[in-house]
PDB file of N, CA and C in Angstrom:
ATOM      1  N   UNK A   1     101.104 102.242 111.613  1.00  0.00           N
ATOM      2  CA  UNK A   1     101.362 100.927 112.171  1.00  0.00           C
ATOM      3  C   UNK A   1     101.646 100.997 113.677  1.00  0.00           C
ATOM      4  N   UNK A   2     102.260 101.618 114.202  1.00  0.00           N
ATOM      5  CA  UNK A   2     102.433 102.632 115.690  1.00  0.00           C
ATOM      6  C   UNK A   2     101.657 101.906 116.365  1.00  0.00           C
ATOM      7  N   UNK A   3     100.340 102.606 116.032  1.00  0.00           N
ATOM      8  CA  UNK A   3      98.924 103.206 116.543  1.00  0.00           C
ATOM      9  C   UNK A   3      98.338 101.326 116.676  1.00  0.00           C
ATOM     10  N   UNK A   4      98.395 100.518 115.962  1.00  0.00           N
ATOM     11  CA  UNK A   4      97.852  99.542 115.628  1.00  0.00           C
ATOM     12  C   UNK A   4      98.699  98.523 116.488  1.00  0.00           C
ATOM     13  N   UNK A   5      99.648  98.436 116.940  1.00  0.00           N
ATOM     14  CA  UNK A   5     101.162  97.826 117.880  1.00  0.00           C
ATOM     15  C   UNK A   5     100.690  98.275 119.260  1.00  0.00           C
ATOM     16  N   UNK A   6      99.964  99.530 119.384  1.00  0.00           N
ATOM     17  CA  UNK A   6      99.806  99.817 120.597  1.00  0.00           C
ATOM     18  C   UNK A   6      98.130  99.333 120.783  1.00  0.00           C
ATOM     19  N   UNK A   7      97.609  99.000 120.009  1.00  0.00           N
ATOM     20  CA  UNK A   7      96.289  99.024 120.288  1.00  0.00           C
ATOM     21  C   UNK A   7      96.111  97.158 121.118  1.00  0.00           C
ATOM     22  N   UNK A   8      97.090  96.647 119.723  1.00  0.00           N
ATOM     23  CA  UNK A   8      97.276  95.344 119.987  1.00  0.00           C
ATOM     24  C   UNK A   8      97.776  94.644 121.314  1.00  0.00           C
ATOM     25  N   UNK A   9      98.676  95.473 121.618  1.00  0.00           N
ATOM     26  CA  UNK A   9      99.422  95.397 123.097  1.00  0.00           C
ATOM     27  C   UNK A   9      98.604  95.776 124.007  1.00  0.00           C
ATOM     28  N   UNK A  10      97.492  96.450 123.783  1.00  0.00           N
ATOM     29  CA  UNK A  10      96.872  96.623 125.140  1.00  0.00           C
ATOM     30  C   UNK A  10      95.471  95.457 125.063  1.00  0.00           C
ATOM     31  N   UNK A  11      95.186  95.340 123.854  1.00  0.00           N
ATOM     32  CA  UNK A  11      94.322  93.997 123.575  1.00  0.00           C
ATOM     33  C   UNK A  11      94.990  92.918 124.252  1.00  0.00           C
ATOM     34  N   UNK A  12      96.384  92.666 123.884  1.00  0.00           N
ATOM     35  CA  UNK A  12      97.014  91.258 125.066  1.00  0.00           C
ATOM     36  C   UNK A  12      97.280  91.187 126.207  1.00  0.00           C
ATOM     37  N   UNK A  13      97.588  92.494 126.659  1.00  0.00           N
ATOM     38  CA  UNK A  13      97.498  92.790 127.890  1.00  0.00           C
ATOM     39  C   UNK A  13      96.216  92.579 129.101  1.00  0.00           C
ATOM     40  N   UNK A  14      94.917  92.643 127.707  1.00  0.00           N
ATOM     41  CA  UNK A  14      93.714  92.591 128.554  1.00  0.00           C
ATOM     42  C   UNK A  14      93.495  93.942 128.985  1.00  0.00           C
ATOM     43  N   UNK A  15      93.685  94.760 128.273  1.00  0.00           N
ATOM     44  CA  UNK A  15      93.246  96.320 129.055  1.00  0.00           C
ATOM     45  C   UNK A  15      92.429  96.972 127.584  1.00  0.00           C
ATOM     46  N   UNK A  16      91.684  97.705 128.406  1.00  0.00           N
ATOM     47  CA  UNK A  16      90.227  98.155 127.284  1.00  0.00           C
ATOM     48  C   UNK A  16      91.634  99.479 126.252  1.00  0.00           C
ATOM     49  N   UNK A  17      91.190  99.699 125.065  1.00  0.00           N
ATOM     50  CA  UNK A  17      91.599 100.354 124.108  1.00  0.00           C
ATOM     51  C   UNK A  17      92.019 102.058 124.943  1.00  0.00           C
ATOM     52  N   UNK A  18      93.148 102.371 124.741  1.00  0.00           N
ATOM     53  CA  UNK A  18      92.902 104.314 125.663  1.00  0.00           C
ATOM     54  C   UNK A  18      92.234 104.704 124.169  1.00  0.00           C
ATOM     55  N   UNK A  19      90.968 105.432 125.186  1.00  0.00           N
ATOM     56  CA  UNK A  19      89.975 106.583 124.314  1.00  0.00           C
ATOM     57  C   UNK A  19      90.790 107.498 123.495  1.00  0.00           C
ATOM     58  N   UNK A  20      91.900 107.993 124.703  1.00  0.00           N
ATOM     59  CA  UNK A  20      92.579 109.417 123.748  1.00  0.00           C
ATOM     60  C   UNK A  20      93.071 108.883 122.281  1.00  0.00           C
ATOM     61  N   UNK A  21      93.887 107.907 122.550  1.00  0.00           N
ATOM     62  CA  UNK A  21      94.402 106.969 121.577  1.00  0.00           C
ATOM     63  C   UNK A  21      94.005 106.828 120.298  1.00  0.00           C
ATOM     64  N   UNK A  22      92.474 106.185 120.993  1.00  0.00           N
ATOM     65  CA  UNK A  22      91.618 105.656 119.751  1.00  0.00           C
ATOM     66  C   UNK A  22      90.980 107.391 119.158  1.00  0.00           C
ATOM     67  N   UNK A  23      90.755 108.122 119.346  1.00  0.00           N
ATOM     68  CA  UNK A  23      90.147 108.913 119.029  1.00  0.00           C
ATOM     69  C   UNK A  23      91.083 109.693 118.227  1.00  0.00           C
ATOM     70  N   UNK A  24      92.523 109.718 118.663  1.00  0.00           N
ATOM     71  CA  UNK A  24      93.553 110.638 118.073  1.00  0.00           C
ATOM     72  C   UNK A  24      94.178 109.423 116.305  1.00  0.00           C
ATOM     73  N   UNK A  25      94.095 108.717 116.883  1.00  0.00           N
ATOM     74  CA  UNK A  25      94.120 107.634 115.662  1.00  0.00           C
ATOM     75  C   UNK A  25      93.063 107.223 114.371  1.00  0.00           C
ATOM     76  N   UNK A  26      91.522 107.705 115.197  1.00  0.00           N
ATOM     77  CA  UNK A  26      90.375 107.470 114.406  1.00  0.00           C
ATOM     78  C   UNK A  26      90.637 109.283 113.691  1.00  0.00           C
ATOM     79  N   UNK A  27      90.736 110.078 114.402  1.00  0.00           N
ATOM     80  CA  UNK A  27      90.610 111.697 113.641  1.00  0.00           C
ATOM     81  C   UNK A  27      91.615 111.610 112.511  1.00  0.00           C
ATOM     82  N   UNK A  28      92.843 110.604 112.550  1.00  0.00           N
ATOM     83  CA  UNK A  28      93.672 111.179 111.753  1.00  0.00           C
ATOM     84  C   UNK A  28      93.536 109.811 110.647  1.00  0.00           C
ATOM     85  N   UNK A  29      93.821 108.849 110.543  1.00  0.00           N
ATOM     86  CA  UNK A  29      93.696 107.545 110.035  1.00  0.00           C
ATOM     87  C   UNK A  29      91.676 106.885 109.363  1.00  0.00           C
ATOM     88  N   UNK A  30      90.895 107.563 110.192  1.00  0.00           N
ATOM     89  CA  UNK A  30      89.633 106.972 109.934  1.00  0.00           C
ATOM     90  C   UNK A  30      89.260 106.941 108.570  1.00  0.00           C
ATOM     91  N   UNK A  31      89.273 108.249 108.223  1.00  0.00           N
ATOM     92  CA  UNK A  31      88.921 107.742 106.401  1.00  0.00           C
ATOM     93  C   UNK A  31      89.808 107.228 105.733  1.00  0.00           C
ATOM     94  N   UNK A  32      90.615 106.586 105.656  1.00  0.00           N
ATOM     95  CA  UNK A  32      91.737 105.400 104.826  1.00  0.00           C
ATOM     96  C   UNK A  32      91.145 104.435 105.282  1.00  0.00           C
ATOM     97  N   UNK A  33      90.551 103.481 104.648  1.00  0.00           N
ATOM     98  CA  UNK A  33      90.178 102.225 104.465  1.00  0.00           C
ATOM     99  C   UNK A  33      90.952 101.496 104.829  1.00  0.00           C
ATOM    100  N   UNK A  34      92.461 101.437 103.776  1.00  0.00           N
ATOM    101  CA  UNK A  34      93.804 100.733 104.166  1.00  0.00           C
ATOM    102  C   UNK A  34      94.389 100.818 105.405  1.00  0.00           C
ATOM    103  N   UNK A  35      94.457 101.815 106.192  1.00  0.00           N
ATOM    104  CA  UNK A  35      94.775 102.072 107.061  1.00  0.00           C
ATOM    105  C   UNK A  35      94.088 101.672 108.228  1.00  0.00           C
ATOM    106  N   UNK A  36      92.626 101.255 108.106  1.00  0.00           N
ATOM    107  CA  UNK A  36      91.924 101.164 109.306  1.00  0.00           C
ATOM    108  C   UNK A  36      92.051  99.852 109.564  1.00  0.00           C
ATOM    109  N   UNK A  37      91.697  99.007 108.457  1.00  0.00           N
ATOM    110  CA  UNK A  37      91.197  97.842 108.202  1.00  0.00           C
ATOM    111  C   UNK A  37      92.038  96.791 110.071  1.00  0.00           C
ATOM    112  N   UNK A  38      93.682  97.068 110.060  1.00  0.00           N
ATOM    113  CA  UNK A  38      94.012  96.450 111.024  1.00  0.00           C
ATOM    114  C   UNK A  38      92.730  96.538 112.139  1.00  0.00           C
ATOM    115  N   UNK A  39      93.464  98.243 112.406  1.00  0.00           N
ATOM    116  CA  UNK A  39      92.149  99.161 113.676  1.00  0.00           C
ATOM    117  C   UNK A  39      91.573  97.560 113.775  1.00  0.00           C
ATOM    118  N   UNK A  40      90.126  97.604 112.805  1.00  0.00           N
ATOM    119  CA  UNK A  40      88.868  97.335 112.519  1.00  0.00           C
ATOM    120  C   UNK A  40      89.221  95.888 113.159  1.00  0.00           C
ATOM    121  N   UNK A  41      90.063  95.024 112.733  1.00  0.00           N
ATOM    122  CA  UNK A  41      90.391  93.577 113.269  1.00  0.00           C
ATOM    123  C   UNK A  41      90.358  93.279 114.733  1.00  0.00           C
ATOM    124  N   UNK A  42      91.592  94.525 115.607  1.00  0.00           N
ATOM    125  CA  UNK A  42      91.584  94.086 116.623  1.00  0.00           C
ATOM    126  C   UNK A  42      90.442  94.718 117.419  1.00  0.00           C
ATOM    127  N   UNK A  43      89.451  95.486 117.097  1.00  0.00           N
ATOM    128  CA  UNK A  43      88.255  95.942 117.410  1.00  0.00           C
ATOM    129  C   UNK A  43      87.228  94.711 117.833  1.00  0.00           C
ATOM    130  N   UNK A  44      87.039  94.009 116.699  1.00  0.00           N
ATOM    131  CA  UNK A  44      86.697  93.120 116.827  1.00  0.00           C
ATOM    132  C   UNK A  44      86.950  92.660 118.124  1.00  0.00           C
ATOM    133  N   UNK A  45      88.124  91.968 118.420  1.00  0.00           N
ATOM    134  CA  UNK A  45      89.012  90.993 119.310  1.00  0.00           C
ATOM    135  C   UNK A  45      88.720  91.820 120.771  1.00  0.00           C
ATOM    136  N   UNK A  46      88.839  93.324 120.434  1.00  0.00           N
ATOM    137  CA  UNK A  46      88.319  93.953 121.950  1.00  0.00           C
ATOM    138  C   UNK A  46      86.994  93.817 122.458  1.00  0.00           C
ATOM    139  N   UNK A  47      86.235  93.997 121.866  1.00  0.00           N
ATOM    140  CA  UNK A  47      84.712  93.908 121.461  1.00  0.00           C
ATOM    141  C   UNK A  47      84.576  92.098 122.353  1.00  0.00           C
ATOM    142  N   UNK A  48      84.908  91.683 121.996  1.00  0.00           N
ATOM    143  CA  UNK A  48      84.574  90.046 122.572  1.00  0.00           C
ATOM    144  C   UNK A  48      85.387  90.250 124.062  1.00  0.00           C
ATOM    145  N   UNK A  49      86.347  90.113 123.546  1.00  0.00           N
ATOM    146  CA  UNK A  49      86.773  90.373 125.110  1.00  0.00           C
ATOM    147  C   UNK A  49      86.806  91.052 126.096  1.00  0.00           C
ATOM    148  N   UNK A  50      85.757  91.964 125.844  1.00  0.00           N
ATOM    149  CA  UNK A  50      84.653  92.423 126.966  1.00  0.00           C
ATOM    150  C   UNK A  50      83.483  92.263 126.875  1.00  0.00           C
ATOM    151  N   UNK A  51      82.940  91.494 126.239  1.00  0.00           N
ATOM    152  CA  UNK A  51      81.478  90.779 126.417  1.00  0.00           C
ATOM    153  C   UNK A  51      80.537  91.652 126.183  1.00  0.00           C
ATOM    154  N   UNK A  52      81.219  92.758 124.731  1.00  0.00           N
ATOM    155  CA  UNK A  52      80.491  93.349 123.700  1.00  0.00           C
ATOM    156  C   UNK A  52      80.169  92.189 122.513  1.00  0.00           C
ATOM    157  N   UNK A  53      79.121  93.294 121.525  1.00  0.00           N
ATOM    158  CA  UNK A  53      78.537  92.590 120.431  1.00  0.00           C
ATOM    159  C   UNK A  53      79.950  92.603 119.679  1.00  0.00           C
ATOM    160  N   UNK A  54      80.419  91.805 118.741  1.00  0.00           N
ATOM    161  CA  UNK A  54      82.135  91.825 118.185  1.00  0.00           C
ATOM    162  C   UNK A  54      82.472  92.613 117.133  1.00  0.00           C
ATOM    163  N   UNK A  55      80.717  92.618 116.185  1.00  0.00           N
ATOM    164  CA  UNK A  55      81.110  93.692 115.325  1.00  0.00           C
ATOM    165  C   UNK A  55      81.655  93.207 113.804  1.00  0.00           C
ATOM    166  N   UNK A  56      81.716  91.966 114.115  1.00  0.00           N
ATOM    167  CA  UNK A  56      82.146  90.823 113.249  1.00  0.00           C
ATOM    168  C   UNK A  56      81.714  91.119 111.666  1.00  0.00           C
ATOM    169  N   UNK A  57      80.270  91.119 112.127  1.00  0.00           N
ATOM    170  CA  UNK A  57      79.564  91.258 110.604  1.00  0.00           C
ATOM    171  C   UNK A  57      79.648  92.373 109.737  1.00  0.00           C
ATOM    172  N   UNK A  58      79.705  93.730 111.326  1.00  0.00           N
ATOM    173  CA  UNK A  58      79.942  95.022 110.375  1.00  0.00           C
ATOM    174  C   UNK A  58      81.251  94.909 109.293  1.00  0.00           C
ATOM    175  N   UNK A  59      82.235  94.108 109.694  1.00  0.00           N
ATOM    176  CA  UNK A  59      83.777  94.093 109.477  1.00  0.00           C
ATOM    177  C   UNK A  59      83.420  93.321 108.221  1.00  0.00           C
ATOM    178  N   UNK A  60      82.388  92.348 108.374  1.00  0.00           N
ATOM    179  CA  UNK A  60      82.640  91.965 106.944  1.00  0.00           C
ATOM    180  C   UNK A  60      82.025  92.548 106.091  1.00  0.00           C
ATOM    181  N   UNK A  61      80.884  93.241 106.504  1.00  0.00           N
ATOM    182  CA  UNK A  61      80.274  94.182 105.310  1.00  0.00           C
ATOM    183  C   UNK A  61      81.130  95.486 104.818  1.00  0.00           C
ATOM    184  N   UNK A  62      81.730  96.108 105.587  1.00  0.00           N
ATOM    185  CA  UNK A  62      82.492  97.192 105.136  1.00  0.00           C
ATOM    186  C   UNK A  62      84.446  96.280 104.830  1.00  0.00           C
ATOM    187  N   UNK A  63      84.987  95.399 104.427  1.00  0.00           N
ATOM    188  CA  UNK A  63      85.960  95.002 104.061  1.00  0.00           C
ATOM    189  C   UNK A  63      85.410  93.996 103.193  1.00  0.00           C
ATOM    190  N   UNK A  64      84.194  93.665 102.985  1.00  0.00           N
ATOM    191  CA  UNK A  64      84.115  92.470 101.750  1.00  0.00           C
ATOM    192  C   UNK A  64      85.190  92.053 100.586  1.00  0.00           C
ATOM    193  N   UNK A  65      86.062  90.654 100.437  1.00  0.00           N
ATOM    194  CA  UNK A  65      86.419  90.548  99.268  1.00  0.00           C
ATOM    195  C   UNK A  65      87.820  91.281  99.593  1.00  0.00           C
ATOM    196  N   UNK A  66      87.876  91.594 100.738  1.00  0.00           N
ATOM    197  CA  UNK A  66      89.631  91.888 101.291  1.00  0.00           C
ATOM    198  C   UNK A  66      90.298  90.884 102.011  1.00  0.00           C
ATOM    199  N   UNK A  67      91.457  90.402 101.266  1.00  0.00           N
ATOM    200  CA  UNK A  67      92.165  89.398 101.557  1.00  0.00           C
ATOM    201  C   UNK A  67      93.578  90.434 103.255  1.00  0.00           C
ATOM    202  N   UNK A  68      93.633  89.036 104.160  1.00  0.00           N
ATOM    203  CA  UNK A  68      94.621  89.522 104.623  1.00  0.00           C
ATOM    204  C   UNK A  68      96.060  88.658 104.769  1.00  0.00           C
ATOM    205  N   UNK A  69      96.363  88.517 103.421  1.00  0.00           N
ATOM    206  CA  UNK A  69      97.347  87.861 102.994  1.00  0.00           C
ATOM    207  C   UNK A  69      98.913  88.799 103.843  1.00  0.00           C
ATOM    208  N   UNK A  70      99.666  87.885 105.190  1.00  0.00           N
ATOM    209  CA  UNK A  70     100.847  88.509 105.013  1.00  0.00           C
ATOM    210  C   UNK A  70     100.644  88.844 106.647  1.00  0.00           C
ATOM    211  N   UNK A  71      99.508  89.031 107.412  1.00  0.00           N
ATOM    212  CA  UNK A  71      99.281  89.794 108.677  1.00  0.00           C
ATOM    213  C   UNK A  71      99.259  88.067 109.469  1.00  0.00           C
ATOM    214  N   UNK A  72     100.699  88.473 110.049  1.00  0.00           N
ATOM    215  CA  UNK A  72     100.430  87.384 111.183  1.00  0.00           C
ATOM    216  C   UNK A  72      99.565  87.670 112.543  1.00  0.00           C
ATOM    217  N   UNK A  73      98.973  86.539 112.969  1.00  0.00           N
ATOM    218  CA  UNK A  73      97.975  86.530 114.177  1.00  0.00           C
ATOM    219  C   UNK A  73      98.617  85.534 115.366  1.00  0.00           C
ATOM    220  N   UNK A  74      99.947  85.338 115.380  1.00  0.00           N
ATOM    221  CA  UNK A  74     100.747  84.786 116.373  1.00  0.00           C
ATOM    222  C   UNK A  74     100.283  85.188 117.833  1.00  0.00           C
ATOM    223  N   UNK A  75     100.381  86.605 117.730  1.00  0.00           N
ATOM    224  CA  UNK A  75     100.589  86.945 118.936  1.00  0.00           C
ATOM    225  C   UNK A  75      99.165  86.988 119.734  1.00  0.00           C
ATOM    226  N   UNK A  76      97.777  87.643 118.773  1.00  0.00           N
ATOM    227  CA  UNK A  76      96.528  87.122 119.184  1.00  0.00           C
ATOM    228  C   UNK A  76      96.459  85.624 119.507  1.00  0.00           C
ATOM    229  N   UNK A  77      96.635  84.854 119.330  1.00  0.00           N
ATOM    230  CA  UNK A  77      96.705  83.155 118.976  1.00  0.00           C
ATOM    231  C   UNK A  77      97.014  82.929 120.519  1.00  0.00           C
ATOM    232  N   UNK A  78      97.973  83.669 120.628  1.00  0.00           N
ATOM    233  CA  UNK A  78      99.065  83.344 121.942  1.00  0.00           C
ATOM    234  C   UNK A  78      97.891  84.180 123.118  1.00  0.00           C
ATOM    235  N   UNK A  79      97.792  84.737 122.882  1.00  0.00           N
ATOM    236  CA  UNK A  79      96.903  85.593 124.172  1.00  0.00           C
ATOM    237  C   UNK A  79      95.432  84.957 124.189  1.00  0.00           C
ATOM    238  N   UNK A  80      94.902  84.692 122.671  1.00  0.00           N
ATOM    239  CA  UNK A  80      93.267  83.840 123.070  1.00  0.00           C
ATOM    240  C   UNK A  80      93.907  82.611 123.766  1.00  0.00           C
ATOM    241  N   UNK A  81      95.135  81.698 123.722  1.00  0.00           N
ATOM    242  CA  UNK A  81      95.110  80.760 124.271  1.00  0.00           C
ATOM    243  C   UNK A  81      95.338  80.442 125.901  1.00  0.00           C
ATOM    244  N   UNK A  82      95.796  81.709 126.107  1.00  0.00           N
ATOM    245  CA  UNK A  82      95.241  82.038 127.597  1.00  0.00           C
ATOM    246  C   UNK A  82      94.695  82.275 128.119  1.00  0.00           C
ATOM    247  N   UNK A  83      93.041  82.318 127.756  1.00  0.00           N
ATOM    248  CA  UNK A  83      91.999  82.818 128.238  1.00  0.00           C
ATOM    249  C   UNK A  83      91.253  82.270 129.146  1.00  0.00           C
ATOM    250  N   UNK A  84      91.139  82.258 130.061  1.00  0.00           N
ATOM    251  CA  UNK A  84      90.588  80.919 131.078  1.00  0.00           C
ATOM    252  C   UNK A  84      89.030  81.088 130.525  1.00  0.00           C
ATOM    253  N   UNK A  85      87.824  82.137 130.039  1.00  0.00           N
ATOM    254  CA  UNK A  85      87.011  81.824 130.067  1.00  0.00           C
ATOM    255  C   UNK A  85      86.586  81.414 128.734  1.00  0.00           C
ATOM    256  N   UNK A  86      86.007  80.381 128.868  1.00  0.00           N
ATOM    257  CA  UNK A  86      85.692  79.363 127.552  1.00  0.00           C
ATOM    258  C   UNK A  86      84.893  80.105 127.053  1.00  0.00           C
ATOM    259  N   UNK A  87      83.432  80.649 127.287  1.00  0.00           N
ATOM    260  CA  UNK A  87      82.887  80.898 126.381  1.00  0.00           C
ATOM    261  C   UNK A  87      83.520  82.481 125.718  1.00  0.00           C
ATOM    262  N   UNK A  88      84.470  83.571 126.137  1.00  0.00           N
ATOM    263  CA  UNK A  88      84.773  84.178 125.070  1.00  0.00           C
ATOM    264  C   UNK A  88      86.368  83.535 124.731  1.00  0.00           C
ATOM    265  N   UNK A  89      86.795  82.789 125.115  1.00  0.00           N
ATOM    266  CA  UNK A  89      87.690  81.890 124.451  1.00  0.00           C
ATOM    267  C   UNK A  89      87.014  81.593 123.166  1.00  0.00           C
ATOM    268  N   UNK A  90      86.107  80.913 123.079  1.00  0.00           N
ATOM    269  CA  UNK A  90      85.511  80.396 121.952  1.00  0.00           C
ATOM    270  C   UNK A  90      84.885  81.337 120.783  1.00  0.00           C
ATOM    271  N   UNK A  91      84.123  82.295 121.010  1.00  0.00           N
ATOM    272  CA  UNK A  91      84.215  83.623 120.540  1.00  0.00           C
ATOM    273  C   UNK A  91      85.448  84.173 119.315  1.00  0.00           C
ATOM    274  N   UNK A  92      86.536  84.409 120.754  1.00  0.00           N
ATOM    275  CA  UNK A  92      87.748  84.325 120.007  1.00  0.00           C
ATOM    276  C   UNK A  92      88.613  83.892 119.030  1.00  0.00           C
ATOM    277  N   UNK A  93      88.147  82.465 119.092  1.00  0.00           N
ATOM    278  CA  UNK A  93      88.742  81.700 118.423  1.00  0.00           C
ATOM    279  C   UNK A  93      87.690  81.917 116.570  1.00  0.00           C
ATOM    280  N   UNK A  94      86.983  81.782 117.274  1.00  0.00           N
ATOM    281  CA  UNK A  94      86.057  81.762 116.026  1.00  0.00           C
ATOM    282  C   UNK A  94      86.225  83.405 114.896  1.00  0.00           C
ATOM    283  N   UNK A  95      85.921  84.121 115.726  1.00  0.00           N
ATOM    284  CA  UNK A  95      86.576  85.441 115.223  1.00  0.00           C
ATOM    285  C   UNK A  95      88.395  85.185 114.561  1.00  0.00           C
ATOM    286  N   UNK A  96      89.069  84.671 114.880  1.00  0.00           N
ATOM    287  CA  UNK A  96      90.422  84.541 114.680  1.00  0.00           C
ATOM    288  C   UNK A  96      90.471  83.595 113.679  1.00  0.00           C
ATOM    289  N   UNK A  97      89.106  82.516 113.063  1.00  0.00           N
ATOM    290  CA  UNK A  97      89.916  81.603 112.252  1.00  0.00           C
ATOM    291  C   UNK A  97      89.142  82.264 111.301  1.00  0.00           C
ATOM    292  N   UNK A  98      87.939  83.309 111.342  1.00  0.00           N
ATOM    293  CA  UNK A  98      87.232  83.746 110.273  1.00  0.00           C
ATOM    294  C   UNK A  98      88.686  85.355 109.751  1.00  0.00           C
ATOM    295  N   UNK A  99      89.532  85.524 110.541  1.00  0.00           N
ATOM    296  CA  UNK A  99      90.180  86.266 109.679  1.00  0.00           C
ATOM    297  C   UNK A  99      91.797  85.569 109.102  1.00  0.00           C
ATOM    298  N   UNK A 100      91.879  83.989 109.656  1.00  0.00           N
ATOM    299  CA  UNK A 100      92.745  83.856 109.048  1.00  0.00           C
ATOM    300  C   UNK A 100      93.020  83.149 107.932  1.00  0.00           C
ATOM    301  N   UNK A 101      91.293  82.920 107.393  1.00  0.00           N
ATOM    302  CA  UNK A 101      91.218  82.269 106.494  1.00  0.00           C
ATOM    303  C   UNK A 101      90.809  83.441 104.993  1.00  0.00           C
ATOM    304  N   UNK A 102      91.265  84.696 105.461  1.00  0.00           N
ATOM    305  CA  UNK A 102      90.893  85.827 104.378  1.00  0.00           C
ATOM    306  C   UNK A 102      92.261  85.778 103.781  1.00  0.00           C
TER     307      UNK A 102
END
């Protein structure tokens, strides 16, 4: 959960994911499903907000039929709503209501 607090914080911050980070987190955490699935969310959310492809679909093909009952998105909510640029504002948003309706 650490690993996923820090990933998030640098997602609101607006700063790209640290490689070492992600890589020391993907070597140790990557094959747990359970474990990634957060990862995999705010991936997404990074992915748009750098005016990458989002990755959206992969997320739903590899989590199909996974509920995320319990994971608040406050704090994403709070940071897409500061986004001055509309079109990945909108992006965002759209990505954010397709996971809060799982």
């Amino acid at each position: 959960m650490s690993y996923t607090n820090l990933f998030e914080l640098q997602l609101t911050q607006n700063q790209a994911f640290d490689k070492e980070l992600e890589g020391a987190y993907l070597k140790r955490f990557g094959d747990n499903k359970e474990s990634k699935i957060h990862y995999d969310i705010l991936k997404v959310f990074e992915n748009i907000a750098h005016g990458k492809d989002s990755g959206l679909e992969d997320w739903k093909r590899e989590y199909e039929g996974v509920g995320l009952d319990g994971w608040s998105f406050d704090e994403l909510r709070a940071w897409i709503d500061k986004m001055k640029d509309t079109e990945t504002k909108e992006r965002l948003l759209e990505a954010l209501r397709f996971f809060e309706e799982r």
